[in-house]
N, C-alpha and C. Protein backbone atom coordinates (compact mmCIF):
# COMPACT_ATOMS: atom_id res chain seq x y z
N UNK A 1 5.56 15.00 38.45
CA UNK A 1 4.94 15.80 37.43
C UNK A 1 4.97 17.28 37.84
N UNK A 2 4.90 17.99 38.96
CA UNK A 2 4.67 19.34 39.86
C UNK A 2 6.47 19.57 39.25
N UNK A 3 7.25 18.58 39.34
CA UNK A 3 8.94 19.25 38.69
C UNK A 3 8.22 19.46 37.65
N UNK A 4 8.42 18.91 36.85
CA UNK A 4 8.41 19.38 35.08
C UNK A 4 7.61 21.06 35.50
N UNK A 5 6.05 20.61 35.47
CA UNK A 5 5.59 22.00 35.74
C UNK A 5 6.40 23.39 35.93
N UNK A 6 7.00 22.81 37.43
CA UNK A 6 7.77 24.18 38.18
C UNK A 6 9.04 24.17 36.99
N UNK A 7 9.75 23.23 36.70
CA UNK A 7 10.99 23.47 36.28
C UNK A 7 10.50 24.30 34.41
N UNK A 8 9.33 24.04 33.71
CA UNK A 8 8.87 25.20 32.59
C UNK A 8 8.62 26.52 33.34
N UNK A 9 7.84 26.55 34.57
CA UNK A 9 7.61 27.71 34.51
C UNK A 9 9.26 28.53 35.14
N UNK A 10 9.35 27.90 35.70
CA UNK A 10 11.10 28.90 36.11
C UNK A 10 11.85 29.34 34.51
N UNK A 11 11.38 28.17 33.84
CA UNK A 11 12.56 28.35 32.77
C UNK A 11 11.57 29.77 32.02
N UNK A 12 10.05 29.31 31.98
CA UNK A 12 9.69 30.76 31.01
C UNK A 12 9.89 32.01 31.97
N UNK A 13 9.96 32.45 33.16
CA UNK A 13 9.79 33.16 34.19
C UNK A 13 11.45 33.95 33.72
N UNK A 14 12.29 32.88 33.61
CA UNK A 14 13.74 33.65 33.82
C UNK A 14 13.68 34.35 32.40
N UNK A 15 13.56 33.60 31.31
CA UNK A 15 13.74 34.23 29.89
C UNK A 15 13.06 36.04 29.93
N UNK A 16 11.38 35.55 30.65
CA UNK A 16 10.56 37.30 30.88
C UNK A 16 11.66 38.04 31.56
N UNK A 17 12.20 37.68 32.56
CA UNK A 17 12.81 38.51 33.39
C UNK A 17 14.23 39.02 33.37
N UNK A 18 14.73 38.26 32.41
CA UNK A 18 16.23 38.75 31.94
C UNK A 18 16.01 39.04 30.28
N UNK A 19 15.47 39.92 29.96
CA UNK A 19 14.91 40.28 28.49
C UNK A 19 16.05 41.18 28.29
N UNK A 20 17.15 41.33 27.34
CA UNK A 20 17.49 42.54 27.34
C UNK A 20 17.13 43.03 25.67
N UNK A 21 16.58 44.32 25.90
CA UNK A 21 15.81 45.44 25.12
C UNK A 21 16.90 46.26 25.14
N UNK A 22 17.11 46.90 23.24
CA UNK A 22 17.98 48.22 23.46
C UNK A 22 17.75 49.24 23.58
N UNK A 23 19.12 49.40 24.82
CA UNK A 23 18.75 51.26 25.02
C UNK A 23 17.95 52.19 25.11
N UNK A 24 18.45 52.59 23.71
CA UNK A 24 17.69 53.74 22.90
C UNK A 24 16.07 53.81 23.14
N UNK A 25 15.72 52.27 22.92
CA UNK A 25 13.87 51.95 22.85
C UNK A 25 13.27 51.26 24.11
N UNK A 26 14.03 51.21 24.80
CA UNK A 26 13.40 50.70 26.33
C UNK A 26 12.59 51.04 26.86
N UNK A 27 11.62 50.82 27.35
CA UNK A 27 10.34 51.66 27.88
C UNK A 27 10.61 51.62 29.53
N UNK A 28 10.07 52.42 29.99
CA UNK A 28 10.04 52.81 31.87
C UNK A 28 9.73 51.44 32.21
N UNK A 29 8.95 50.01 31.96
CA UNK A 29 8.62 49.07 32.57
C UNK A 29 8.79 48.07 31.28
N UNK A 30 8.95 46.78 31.97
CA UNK A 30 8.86 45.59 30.74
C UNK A 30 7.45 46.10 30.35
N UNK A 31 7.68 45.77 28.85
CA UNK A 31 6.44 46.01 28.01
C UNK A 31 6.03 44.71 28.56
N UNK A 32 4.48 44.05 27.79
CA UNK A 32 3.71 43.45 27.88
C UNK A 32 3.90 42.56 26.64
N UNK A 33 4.01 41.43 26.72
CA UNK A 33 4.52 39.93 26.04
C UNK A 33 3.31 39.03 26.12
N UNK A 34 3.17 38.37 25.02
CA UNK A 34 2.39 37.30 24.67
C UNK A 34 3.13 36.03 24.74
N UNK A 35 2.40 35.21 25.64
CA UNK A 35 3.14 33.64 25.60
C UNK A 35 2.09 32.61 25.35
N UNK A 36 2.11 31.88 24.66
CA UNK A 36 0.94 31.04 24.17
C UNK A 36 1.75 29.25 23.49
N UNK A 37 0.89 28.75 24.82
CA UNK A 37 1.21 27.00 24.32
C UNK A 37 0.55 26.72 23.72
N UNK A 38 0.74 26.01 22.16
CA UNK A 38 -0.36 25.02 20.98
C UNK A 38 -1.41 26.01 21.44
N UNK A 39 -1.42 27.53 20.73
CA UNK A 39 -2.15 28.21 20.96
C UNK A 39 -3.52 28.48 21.48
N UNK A 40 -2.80 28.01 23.37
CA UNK A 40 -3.56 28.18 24.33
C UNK A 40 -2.82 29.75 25.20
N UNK A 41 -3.57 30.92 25.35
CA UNK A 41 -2.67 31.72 25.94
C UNK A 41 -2.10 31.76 27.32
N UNK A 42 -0.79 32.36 27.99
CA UNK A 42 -0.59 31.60 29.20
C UNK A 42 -0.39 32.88 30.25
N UNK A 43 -1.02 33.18 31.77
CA UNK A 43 -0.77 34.24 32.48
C UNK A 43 0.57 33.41 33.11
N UNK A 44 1.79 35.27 32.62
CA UNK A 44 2.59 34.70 33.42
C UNK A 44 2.98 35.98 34.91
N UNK A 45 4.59 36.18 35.29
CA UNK A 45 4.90 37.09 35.95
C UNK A 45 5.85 37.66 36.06
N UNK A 46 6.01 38.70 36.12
CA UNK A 46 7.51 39.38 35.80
C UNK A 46 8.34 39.71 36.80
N UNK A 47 9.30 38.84 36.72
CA UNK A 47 10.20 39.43 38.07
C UNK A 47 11.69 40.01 37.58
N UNK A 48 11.64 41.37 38.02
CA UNK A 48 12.63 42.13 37.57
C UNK A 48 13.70 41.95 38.15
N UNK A 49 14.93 41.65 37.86
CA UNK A 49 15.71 41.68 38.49
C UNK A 49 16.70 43.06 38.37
N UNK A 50 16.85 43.58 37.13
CA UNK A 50 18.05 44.36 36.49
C UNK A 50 16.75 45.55 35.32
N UNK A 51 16.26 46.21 35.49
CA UNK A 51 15.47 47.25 34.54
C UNK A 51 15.69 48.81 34.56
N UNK A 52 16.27 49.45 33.29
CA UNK A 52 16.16 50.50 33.02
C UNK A 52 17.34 51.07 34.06
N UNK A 53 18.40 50.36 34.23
CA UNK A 53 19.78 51.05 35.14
C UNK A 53 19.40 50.91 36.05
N UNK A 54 18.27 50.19 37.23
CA UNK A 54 18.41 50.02 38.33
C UNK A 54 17.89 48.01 38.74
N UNK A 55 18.73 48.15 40.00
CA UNK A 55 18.57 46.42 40.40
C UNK A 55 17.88 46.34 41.67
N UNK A 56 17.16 45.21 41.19
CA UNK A 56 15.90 45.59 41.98
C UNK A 56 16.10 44.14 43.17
N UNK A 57 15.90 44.22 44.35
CA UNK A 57 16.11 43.37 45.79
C UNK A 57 14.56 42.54 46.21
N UNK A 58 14.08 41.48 45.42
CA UNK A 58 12.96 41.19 44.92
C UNK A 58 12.87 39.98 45.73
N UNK A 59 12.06 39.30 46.16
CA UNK A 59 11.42 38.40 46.58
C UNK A 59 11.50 36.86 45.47
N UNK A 60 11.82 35.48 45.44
CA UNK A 60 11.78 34.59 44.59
C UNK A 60 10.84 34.53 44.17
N UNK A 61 10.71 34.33 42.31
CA UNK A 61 8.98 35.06 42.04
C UNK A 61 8.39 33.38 42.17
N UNK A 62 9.05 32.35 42.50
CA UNK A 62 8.25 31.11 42.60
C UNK A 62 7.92 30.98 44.30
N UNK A 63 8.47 31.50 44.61
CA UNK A 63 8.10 31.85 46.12
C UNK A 63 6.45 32.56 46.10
N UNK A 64 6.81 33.33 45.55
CA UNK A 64 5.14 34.08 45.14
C UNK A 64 4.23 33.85 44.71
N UNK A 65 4.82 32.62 43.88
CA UNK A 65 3.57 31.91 43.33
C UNK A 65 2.70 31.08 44.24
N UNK A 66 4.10 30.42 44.96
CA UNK A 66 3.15 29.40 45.96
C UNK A 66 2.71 29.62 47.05
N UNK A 67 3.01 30.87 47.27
CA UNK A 67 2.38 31.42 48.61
C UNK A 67 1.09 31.13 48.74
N UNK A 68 0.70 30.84 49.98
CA UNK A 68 -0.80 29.92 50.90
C UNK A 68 -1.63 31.85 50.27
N UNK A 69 -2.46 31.61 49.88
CA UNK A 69 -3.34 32.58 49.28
C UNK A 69 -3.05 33.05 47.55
N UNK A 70 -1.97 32.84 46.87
CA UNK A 70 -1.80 33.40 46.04
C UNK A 70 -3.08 32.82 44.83
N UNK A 71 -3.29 33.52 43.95
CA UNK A 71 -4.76 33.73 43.08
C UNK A 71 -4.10 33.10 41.84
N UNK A 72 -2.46 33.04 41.87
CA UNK A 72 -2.06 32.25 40.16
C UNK A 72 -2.15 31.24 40.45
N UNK A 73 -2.52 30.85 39.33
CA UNK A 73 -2.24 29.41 38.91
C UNK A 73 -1.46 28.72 37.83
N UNK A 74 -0.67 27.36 38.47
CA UNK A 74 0.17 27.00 37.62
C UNK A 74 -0.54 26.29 36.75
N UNK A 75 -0.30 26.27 35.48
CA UNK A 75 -0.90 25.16 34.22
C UNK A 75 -0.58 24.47 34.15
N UNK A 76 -0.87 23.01 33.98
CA UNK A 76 -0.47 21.61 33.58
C UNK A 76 0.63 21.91 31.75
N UNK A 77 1.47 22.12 31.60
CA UNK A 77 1.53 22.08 30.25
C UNK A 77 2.54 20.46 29.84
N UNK A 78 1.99 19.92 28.92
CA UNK A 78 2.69 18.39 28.50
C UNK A 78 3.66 19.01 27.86
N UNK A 79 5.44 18.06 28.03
CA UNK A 79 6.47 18.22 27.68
C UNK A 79 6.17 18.22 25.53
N UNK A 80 7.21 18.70 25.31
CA UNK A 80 6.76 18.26 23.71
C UNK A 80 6.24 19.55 22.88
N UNK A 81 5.44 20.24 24.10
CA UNK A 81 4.40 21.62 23.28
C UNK A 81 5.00 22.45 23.15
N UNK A 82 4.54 22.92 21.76
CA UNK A 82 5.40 24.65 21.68
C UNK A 82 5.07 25.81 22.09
N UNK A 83 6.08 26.20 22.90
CA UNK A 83 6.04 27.49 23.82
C UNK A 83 6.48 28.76 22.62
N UNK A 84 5.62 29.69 22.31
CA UNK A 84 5.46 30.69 21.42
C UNK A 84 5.81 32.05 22.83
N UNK A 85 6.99 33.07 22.11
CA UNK A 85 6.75 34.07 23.22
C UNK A 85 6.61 35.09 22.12
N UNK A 86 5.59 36.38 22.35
CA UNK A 86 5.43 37.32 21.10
C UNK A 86 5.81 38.65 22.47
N UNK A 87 7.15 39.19 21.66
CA UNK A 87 7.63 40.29 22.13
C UNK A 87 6.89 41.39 21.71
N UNK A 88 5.92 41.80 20.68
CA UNK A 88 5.43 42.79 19.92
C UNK A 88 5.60 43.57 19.61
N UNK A 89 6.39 44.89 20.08
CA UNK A 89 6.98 46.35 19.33
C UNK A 89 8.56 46.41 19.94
N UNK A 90 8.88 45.45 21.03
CA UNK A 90 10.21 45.18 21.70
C UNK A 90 11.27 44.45 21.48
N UNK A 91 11.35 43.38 20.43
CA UNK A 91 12.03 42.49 20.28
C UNK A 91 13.49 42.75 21.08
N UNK A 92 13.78 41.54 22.24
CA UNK A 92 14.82 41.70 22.56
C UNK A 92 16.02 41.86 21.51
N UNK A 93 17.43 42.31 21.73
CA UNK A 93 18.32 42.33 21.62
C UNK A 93 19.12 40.80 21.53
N UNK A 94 19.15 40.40 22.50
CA UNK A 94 19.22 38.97 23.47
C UNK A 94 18.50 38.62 24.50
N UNK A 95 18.78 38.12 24.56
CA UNK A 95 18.27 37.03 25.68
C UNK A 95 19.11 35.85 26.81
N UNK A 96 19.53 36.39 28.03
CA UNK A 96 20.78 35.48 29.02
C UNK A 96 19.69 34.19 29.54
């Protein structure tokens, strides 16, 4: 059951983190995104890999999660539920 878990949150983790936003309207940092299961809301984390023309030499952000002290917590979410992501004034372009 801890797979399923880890293997949603990698999958929502990569979608945050490879967002591509155009150009023109890109802001200095990922904006701020709403993600909400069967509208329960969900803390997630952003790991940058590629933002605003520079690439960033980052740490595995599931590494970070499970680090002996870390304060997140993973959610139980049941297979089946709908994962809602609200981009709000950013709508990607795409999405890799």
């Amino acid at each position: 059951m801890k797979k399923k878990i880890i293997s949603i949150l990698m999958i929502m983790t990569l979608i945050v983190s490879l967002i591509g936003c155009s150009s023109k309207n890109e802001p200095k940092e990922p904006p701020d995104i709403n993600i909400t299961i069967d509208n329960q809301g969900v803390d997630y984390v952003i790991g940058k890999n590629q933002w605003n023309g520079h690439v960033y030499d980052r740490e595995d952000t599931f590494k970070t999660i499970l680090k002996e002290g870390s304060n997140i917590v993973i959610p139980y979410i049941e297979l089946g539920k709908t994962v809602m992501i609200d981009f709000k004034n950013y709508p990607p372009d795409t999405i890799k």
